[in-house]
C-alpha atoms as a PDB file:
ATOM      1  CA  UNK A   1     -26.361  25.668   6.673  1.00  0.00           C
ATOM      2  CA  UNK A   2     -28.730  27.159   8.839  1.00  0.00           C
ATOM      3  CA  UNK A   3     -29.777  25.403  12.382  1.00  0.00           C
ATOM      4  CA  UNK A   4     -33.398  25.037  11.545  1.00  0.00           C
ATOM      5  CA  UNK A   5     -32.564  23.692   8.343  1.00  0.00           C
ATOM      6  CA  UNK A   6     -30.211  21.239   9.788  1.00  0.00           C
ATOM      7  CA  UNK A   7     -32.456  20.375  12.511  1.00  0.00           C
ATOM      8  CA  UNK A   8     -35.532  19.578  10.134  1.00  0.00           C
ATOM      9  CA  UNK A   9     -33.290  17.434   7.752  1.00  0.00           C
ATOM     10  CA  UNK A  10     -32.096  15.904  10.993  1.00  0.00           C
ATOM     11  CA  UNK A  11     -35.334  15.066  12.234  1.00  0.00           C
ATOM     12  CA  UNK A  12     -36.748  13.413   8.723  1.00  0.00           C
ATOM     13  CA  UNK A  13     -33.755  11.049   9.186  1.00  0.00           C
ATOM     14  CA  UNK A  14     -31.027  12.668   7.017  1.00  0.00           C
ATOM     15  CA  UNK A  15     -27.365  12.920   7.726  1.00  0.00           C
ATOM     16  CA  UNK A  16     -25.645  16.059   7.879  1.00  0.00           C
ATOM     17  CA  UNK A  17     -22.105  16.494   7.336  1.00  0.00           C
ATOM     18  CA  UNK A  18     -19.135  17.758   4.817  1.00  0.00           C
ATOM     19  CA  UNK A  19     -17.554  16.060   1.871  1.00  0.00           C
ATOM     20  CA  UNK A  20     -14.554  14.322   4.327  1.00  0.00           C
ATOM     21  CA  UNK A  21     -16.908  12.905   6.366  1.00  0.00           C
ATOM     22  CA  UNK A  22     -19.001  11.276   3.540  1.00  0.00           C
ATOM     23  CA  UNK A  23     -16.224   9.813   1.794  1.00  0.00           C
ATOM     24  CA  UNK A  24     -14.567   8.765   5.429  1.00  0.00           C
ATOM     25  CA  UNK A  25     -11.593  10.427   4.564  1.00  0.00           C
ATOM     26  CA  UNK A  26      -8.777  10.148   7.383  1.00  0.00           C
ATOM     27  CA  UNK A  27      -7.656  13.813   8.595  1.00  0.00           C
ATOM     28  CA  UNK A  28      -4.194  13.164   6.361  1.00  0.00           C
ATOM     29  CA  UNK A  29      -5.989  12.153   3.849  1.00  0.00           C
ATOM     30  CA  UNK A  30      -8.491  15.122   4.139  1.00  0.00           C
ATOM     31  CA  UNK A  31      -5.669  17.729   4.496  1.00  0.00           C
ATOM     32  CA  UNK A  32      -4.013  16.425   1.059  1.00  0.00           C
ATOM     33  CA  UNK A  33      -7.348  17.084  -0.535  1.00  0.00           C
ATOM     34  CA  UNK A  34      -7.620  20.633   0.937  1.00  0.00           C
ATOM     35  CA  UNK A  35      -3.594  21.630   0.001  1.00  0.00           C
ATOM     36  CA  UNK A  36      -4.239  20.577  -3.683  1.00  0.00           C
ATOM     37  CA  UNK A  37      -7.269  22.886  -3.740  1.00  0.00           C
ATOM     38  CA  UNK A  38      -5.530  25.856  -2.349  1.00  0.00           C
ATOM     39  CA  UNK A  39      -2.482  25.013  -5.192  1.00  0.00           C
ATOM     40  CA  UNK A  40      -4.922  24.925  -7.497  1.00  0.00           C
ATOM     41  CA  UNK A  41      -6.766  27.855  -6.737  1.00  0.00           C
ATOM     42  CA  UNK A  42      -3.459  29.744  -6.279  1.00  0.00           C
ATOM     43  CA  UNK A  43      -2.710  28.699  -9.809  1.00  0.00           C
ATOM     44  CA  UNK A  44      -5.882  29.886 -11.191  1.00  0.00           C
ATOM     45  CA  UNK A  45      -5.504  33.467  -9.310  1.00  0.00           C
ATOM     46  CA  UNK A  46      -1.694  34.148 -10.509  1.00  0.00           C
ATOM     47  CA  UNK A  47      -3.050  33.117 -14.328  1.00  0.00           C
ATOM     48  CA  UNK A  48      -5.818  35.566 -13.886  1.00  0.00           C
ATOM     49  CA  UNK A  49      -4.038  38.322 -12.160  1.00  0.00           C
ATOM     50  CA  UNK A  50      -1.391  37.994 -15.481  1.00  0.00           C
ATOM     51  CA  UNK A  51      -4.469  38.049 -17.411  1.00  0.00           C
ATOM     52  CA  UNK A  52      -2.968  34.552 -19.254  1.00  0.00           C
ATOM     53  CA  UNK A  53      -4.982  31.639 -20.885  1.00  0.00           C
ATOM     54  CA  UNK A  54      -4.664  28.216 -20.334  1.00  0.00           C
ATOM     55  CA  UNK A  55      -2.706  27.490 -23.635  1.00  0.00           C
ATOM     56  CA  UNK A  56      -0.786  31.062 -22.820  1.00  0.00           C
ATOM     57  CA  UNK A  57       0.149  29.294 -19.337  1.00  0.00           C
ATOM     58  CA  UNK A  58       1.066  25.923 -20.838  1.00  0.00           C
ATOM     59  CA  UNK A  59       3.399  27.339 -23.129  1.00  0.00           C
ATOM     60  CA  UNK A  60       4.837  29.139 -20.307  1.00  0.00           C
ATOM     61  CA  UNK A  61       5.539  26.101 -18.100  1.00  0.00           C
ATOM     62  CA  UNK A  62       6.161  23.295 -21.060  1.00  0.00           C
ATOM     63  CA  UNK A  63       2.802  21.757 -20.212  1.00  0.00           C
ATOM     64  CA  UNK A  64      -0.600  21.265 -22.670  1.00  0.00           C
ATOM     65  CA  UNK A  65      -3.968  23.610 -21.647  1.00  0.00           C
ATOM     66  CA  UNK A  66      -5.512  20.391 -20.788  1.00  0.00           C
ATOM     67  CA  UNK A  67      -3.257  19.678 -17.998  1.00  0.00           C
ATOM     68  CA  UNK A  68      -3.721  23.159 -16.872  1.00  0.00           C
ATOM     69  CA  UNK A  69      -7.164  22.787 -16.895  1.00  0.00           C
ATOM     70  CA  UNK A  70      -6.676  19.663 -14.756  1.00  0.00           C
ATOM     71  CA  UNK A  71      -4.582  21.228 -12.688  1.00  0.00           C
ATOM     72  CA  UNK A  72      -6.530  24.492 -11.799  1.00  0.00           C
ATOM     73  CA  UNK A  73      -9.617  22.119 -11.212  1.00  0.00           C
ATOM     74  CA  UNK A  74      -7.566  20.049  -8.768  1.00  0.00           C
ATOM     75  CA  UNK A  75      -7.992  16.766 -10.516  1.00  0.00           C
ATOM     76  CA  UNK A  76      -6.450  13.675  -8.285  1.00  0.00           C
ATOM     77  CA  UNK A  77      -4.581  12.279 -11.534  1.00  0.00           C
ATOM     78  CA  UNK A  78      -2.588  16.099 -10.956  1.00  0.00           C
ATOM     79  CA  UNK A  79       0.167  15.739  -8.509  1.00  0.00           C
ATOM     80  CA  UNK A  80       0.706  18.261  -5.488  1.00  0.00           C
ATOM     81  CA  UNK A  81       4.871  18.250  -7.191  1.00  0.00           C
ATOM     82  CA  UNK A  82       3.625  19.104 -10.462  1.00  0.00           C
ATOM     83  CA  UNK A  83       1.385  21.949  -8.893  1.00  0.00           C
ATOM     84  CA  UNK A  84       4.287  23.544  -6.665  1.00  0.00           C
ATOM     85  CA  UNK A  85       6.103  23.143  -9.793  1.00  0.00           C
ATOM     86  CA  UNK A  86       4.159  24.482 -12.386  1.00  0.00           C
ATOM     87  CA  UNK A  87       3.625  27.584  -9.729  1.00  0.00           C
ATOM     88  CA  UNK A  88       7.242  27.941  -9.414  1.00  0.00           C
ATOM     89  CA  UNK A  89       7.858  28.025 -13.034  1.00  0.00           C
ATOM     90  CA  UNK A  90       5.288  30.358 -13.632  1.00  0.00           C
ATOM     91  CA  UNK A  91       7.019  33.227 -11.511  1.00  0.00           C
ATOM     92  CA  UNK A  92       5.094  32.514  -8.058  1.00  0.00           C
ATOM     93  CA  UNK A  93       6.571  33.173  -5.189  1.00  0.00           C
ATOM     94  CA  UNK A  94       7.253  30.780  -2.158  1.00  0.00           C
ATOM     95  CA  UNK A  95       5.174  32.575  -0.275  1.00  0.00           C
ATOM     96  CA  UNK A  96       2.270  32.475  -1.983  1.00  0.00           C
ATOM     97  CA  UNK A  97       2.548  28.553  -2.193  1.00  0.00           C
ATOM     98  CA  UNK A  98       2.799  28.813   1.448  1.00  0.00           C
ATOM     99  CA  UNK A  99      -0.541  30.034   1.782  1.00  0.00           C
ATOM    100  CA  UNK A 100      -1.800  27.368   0.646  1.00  0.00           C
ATOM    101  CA  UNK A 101      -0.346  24.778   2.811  1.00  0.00           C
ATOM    102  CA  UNK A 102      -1.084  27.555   5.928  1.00  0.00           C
ATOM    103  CA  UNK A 103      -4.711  27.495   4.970  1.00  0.00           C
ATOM    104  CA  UNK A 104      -5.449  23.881   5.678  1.00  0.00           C
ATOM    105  CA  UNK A 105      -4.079  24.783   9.462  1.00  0.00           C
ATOM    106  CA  UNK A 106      -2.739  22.379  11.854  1.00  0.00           C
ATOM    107  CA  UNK A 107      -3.925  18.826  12.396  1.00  0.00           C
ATOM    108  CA  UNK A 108      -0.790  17.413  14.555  1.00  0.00           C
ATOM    109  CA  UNK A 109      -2.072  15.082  17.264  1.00  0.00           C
ATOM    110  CA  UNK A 110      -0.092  14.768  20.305  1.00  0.00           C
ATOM    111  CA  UNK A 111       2.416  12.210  20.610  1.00  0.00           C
ATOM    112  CA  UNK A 112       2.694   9.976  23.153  1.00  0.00           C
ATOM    113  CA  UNK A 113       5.568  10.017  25.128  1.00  0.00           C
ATOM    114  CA  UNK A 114       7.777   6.767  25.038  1.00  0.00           C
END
């Protein structure tokens, strides 16, 4: 969003912000949300790239084009196993998995010592 924008919604008493923030997500809880995104949009890429359908994809990893759908749109009621899974079965490599867990980036906090 632009600054003036931002500034003028500001100003007539709106809150600006990002999804995480409205829904007061914790940062664990906010970097769950982001992994399952990037599996699912890895997902969607490798089933493009092998110029597959949903059913064609299914068939391929014993699952129903409904739960592909579901899991290429990141639903919640899709688990992050069943998306590494379903990748792995598919032919994916590790690596690109990886990049999916890389893009959410770090969010350690610094331990305390004892």
């Amino acid at each position: 969003m632009r600054k003036e924008k931002r500034k003028r919604l500001e100003a007539a008493g709106w809150k600006v912000g990002n999804a995480a923030a409205f829904l007061e997500l914790s940062d664990e809880e906010a970097a769950i949300v982001a992994v399952r995104a990037g599996l699912a949009k890895v997902l969607r890429e490798m089933r493009a790239e092998r110029d597959l359908t949903q059913a064609q994809l299914a068939a391929e990893i014993g699952s129903s084009q409904s739960r592909v759908a579901k899991m290429e749109s990141a639903d919640g009621s899709v688990s992050i196993d069943l998306l590494v899974r379903s990748l792995f079965a598919s032919g994916c490599t590790g690596t690109a998995i990886a990049r999916a867990f890389a893009a959410v980036g770090p969010r350690r906090k610094a331990r305390k010592s004892a």
